[in-house]
N, C-alpha and C. Protein backbone atom coordinates (compact mmCIF):
# COMPACT_ATOMS: atom_id res chain seq x y z
N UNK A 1 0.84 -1.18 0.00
CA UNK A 1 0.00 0.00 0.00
C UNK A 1 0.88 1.24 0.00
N UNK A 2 1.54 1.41 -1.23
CA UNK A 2 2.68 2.53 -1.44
C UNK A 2 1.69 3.54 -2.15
N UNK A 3 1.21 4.27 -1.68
CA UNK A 3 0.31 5.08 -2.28
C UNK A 3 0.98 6.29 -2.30
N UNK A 4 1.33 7.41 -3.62
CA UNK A 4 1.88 8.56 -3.61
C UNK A 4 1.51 9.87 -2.56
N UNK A 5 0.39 9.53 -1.84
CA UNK A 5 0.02 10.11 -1.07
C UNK A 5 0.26 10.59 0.41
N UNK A 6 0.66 8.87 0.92
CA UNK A 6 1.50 8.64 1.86
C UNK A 6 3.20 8.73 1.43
N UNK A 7 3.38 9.46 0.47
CA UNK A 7 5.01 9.54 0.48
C UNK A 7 5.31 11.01 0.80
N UNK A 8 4.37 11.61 0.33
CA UNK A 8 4.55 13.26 0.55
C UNK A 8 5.01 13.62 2.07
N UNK A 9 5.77 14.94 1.83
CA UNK A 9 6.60 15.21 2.56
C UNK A 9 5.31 15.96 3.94
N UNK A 10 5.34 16.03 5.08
CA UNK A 10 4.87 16.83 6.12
C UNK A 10 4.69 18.31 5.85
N UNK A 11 3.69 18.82 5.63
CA UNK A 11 3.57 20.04 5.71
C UNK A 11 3.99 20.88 6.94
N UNK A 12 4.97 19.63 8.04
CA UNK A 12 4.83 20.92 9.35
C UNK A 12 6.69 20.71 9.66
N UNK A 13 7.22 21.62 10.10
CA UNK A 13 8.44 21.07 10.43
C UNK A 13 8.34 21.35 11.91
N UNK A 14 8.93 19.48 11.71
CA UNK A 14 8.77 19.02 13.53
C UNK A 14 9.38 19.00 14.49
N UNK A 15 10.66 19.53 13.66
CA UNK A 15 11.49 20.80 14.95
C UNK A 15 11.06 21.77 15.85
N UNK A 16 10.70 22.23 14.90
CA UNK A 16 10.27 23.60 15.54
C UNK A 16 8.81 23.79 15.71
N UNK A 17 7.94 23.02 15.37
CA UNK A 17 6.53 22.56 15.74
C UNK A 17 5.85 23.69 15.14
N UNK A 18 6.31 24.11 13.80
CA UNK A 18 5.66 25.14 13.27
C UNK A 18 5.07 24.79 11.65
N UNK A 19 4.06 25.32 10.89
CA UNK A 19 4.30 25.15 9.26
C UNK A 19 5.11 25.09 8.90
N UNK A 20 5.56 24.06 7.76
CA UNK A 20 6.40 24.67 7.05
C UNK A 20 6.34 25.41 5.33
N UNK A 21 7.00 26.43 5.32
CA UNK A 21 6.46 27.88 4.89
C UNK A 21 7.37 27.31 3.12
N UNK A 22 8.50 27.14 3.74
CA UNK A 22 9.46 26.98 2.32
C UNK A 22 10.33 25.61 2.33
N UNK A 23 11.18 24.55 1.58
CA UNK A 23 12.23 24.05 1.71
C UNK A 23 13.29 24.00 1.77
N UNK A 24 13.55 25.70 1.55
CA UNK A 24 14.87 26.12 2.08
C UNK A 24 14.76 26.66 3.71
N UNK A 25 15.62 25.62 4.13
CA UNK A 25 15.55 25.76 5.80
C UNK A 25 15.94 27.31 6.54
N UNK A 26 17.05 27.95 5.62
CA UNK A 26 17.41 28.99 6.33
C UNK A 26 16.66 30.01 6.01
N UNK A 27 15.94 29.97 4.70
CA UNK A 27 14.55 30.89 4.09
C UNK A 27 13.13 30.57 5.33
N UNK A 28 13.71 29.26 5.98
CA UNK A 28 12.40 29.39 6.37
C UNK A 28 12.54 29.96 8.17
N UNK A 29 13.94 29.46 8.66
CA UNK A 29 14.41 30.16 10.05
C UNK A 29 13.86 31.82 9.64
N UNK A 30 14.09 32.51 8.92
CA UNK A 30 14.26 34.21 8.63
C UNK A 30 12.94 34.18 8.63
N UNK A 31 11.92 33.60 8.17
CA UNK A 31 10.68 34.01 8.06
C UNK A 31 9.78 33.68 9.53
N UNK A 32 10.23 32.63 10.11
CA UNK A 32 10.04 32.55 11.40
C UNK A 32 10.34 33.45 12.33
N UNK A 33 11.80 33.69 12.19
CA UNK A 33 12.14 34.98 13.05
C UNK A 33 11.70 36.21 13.07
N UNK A 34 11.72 36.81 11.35
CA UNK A 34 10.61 37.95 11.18
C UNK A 34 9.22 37.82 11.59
N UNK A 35 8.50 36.79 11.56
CA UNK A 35 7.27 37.21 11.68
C UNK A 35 6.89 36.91 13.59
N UNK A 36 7.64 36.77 14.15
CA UNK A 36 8.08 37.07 15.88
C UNK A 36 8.32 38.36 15.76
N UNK A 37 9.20 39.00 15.57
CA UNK A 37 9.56 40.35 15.73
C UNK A 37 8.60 41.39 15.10
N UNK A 38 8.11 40.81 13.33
CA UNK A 38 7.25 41.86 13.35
C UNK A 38 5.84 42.09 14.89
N UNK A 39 5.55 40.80 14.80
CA UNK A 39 4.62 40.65 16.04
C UNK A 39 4.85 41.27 17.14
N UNK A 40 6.24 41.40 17.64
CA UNK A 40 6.39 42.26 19.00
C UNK A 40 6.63 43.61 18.34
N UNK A 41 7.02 44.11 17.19
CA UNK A 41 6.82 45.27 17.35
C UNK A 41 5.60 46.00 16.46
N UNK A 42 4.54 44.72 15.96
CA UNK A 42 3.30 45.55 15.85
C UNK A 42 2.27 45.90 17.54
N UNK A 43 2.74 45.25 18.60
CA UNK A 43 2.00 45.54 19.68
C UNK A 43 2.58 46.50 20.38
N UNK A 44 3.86 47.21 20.27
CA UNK A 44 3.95 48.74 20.66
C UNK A 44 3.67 49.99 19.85
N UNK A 45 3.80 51.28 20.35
CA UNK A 45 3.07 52.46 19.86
C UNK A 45 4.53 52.41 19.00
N UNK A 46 4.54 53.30 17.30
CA UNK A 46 5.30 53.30 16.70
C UNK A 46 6.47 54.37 17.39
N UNK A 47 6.20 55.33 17.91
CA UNK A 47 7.40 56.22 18.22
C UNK A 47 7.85 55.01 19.64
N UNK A 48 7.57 54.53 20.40
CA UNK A 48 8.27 53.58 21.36
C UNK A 48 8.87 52.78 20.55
N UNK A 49 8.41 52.15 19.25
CA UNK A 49 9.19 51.35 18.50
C UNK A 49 10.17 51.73 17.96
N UNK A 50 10.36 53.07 17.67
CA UNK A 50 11.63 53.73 16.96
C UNK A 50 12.69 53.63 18.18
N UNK A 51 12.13 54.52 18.89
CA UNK A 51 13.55 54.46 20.46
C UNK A 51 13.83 53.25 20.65
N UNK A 52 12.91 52.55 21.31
CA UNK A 52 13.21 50.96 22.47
C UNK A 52 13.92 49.89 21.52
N UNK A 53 13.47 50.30 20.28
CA UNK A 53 13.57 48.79 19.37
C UNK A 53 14.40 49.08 18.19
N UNK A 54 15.04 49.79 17.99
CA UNK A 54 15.85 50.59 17.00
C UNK A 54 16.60 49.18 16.02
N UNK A 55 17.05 48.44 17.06
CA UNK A 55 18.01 47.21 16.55
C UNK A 55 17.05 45.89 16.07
N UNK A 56 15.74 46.11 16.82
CA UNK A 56 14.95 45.20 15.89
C UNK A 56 14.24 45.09 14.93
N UNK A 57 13.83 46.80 14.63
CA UNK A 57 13.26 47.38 13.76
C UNK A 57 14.28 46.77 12.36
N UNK A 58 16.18 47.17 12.51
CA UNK A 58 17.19 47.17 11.59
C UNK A 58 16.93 45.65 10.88
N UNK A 59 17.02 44.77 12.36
CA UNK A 59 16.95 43.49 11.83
C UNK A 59 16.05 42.91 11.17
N UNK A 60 14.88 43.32 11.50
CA UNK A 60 13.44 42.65 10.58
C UNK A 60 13.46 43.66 9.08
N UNK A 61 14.35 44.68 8.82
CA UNK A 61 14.57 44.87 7.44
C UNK A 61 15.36 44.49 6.91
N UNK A 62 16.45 43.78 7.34
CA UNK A 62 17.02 43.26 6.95
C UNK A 62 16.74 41.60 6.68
N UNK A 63 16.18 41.05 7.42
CA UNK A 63 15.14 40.09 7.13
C UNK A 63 14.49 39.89 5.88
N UNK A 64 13.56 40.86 5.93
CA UNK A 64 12.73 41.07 4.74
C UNK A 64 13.59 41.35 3.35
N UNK A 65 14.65 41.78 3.61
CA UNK A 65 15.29 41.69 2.40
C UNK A 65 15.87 40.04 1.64
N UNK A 66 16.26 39.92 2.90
CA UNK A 66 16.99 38.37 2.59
C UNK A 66 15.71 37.63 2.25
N UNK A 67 14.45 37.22 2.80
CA UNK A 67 13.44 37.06 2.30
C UNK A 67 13.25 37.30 0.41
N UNK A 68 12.90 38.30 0.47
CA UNK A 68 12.40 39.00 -0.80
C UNK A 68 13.01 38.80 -1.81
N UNK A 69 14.83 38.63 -2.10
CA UNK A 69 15.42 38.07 -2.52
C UNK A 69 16.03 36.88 -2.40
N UNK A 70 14.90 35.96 -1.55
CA UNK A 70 15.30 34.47 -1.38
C UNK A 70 16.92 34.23 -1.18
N UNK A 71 17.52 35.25 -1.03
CA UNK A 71 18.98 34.82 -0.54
C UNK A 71 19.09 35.05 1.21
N UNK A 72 19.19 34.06 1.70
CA UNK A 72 19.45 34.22 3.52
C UNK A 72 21.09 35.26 3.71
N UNK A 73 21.75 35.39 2.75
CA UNK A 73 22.80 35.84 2.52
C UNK A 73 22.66 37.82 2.87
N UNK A 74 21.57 37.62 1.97
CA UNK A 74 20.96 39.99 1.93
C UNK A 74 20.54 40.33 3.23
N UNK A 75 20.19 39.25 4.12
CA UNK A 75 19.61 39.91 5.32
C UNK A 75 20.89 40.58 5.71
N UNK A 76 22.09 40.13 5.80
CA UNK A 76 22.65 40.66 6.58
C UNK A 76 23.08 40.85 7.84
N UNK A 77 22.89 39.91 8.65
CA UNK A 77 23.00 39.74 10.10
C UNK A 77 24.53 39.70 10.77
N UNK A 78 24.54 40.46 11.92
CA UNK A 78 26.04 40.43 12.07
C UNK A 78 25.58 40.15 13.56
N UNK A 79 26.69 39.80 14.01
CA UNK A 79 26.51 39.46 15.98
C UNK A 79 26.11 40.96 16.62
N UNK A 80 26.34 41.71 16.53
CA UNK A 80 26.45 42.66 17.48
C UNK A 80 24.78 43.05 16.92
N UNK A 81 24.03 43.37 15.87
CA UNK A 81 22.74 44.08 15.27
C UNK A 81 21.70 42.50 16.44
N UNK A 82 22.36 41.30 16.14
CA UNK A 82 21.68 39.70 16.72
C UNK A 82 21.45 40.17 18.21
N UNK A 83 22.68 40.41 18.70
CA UNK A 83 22.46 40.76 19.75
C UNK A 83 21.81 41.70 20.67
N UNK A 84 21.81 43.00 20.03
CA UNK A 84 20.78 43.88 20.35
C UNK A 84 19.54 43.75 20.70
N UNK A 85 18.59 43.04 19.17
CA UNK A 85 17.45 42.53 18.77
C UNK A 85 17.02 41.44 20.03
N UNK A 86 18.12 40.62 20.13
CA UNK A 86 17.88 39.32 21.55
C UNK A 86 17.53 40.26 22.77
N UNK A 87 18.53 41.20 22.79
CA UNK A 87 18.27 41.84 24.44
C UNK A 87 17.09 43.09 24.27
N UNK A 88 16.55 43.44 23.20
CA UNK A 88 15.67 44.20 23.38
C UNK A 88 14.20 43.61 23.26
N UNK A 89 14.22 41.92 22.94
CA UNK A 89 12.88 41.56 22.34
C UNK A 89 13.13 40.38 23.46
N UNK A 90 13.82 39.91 24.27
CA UNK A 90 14.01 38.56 24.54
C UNK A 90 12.82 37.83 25.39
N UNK A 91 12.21 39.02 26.00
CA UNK A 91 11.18 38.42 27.10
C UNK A 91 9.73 38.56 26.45
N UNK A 92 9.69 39.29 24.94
CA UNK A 92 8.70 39.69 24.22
C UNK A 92 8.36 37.85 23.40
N UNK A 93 9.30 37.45 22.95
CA UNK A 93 9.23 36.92 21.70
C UNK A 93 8.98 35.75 22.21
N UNK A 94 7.99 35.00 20.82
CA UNK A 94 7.51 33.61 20.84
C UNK A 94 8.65 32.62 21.16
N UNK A 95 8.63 31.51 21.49
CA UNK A 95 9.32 30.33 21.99
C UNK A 95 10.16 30.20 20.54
N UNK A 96 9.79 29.81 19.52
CA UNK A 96 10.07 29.53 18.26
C UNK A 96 10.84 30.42 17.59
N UNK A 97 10.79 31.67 17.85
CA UNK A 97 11.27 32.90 16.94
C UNK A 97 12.47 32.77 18.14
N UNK A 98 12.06 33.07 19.02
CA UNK A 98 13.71 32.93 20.34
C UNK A 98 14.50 32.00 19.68
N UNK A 99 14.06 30.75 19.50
CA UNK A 99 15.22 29.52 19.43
C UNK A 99 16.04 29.67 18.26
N UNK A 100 15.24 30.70 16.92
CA UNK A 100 16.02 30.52 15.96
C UNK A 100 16.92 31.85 16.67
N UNK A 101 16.22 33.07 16.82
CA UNK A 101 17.01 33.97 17.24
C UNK A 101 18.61 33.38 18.02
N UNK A 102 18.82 32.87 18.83
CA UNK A 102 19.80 31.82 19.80
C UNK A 102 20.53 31.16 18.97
N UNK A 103 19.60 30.59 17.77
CA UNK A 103 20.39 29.87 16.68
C UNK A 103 21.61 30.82 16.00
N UNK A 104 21.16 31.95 15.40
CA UNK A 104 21.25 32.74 14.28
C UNK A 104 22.51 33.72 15.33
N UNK A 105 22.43 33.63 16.13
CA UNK A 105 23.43 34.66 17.03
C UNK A 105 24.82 33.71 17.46
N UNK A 106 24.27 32.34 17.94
CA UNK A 106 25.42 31.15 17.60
C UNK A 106 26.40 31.21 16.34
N UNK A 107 25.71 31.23 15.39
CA UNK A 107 26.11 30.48 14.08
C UNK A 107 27.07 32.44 13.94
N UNK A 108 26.52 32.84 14.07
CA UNK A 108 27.32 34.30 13.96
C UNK A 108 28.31 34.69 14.56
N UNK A 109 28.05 34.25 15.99
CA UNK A 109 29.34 33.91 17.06
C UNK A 109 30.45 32.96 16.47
N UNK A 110 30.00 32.01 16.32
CA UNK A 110 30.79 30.68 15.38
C UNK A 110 31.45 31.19 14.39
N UNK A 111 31.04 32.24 13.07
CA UNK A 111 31.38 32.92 12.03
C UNK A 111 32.26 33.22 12.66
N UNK A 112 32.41 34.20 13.58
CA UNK A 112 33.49 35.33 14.03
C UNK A 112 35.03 34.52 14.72
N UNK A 113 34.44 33.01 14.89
CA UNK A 113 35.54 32.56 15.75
C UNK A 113 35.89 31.16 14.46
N UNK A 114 35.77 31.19 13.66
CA UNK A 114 36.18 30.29 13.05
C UNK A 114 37.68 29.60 13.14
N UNK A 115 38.54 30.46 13.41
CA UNK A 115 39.75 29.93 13.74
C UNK A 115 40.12 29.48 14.86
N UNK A 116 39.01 29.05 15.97
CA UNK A 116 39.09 28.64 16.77
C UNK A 116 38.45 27.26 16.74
N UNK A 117 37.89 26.75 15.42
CA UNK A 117 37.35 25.47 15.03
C UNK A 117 36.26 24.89 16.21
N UNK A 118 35.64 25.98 16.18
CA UNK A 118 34.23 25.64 17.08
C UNK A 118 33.36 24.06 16.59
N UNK A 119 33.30 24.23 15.30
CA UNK A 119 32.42 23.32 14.62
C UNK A 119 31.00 23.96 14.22
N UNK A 120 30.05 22.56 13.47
CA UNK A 120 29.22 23.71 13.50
C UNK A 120 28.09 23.17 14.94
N UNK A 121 27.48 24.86 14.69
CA UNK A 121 25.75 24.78 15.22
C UNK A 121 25.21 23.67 15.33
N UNK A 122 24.44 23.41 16.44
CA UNK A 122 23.45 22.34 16.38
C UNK A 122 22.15 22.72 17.82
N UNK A 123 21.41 23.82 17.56
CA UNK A 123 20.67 24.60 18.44
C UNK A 123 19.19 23.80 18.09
N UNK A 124 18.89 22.95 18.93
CA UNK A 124 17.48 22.67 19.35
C UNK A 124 16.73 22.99 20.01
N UNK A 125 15.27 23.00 19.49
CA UNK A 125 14.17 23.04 20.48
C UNK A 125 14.47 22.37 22.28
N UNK A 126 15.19 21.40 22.35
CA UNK A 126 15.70 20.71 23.01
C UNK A 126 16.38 21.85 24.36
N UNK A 127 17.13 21.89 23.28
CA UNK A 127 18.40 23.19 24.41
C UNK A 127 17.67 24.35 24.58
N UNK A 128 17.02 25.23 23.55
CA UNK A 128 16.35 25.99 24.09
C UNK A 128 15.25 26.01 25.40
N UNK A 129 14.31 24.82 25.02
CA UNK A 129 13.87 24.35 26.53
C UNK A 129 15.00 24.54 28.01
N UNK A 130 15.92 23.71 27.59
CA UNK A 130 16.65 23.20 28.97
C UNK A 130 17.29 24.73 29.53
N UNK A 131 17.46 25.17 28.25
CA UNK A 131 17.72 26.78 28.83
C UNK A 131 16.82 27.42 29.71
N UNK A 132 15.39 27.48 29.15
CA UNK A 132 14.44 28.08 29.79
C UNK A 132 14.03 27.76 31.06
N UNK A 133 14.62 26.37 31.52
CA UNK A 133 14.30 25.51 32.73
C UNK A 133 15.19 25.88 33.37
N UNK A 134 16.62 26.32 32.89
CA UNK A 134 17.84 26.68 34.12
C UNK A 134 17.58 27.96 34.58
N UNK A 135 16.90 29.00 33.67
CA UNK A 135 16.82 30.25 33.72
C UNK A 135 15.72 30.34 35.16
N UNK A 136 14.71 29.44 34.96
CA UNK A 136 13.71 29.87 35.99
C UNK A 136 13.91 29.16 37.22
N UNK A 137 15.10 27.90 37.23
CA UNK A 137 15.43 27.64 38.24
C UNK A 137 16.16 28.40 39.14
N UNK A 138 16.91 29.57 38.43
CA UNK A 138 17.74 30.27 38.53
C UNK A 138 16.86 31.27 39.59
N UNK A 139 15.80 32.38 39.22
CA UNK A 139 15.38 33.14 38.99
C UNK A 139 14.68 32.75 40.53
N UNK A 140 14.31 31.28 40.55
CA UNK A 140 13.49 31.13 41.77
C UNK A 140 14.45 30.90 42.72
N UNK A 141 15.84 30.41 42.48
CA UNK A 141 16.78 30.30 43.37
C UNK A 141 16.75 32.07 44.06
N UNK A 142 17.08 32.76 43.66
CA UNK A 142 17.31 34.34 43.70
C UNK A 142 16.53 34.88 44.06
């Protein structure tokens, strides 16, 4: 019972327990991440969004570029713009858009240290959890 039907691929990727949007994986991390960030900064007033969020505002256009031209390459992401965006959105943002965010700031960190033969990335739903579990163990320790 090989039916072409049952061969088709999952419409959901079960990583990240989300749709999946495209088959290019890193087209589809950017679109995940943008549409978190646009989300936290369609729920503030726009002039708070200019001040507070300056670095996330940069990054979700830069997003949208890499998007738009299907190259993950045009966004443009550098550690220090990653990092901003993390510390200004971190307690805002969906579970999913965080993990790639964590991802995408790794792999950038990693970029910068290459001669230190890190290896690569391997950022799961997994670790992101166990993160979130040390953090509040933390938090209640304190």
């Amino acid at each position: 019972m090989n039916t072409p039907d049952l061969r088709q691929e999952s419409p959901w990727n079960a990583e990240l327990m989300l749709p999946r949007v495209t088959d290019n994986p890193q087209l589809l991390e950017l679109q995940i991440l943008l549409g978190g960030l646009q989300l936290v900064l369609s729920r503030v007033h726009p002039a708070f969004a200019a001040t507070r969020f300056a670095a996330t505002r940069q990054l979700a256009s830069g997003l949208t570029r890499g998007i738009e031209t299907l190259n993950p390459q045009q966004a443009r992401m550098v550690r220090a713009d990653l990092q901003r965006a993390l510390t200004e959105t971190e307690k805002a943002l969906d579970p999913g858009s965080l993990m790639v965010l964590h991802k995408l700031l790794a792999q950038a960190m990693a970029g910068e240290h290459d001669e230190a033969d890190i290896g690569p990335v391997n950022f799961t739903f997994s670790d992101f959890m166990a993160k979130e579990q040390m953090s509040v163990h933390y938090q209640v320790a304190h």
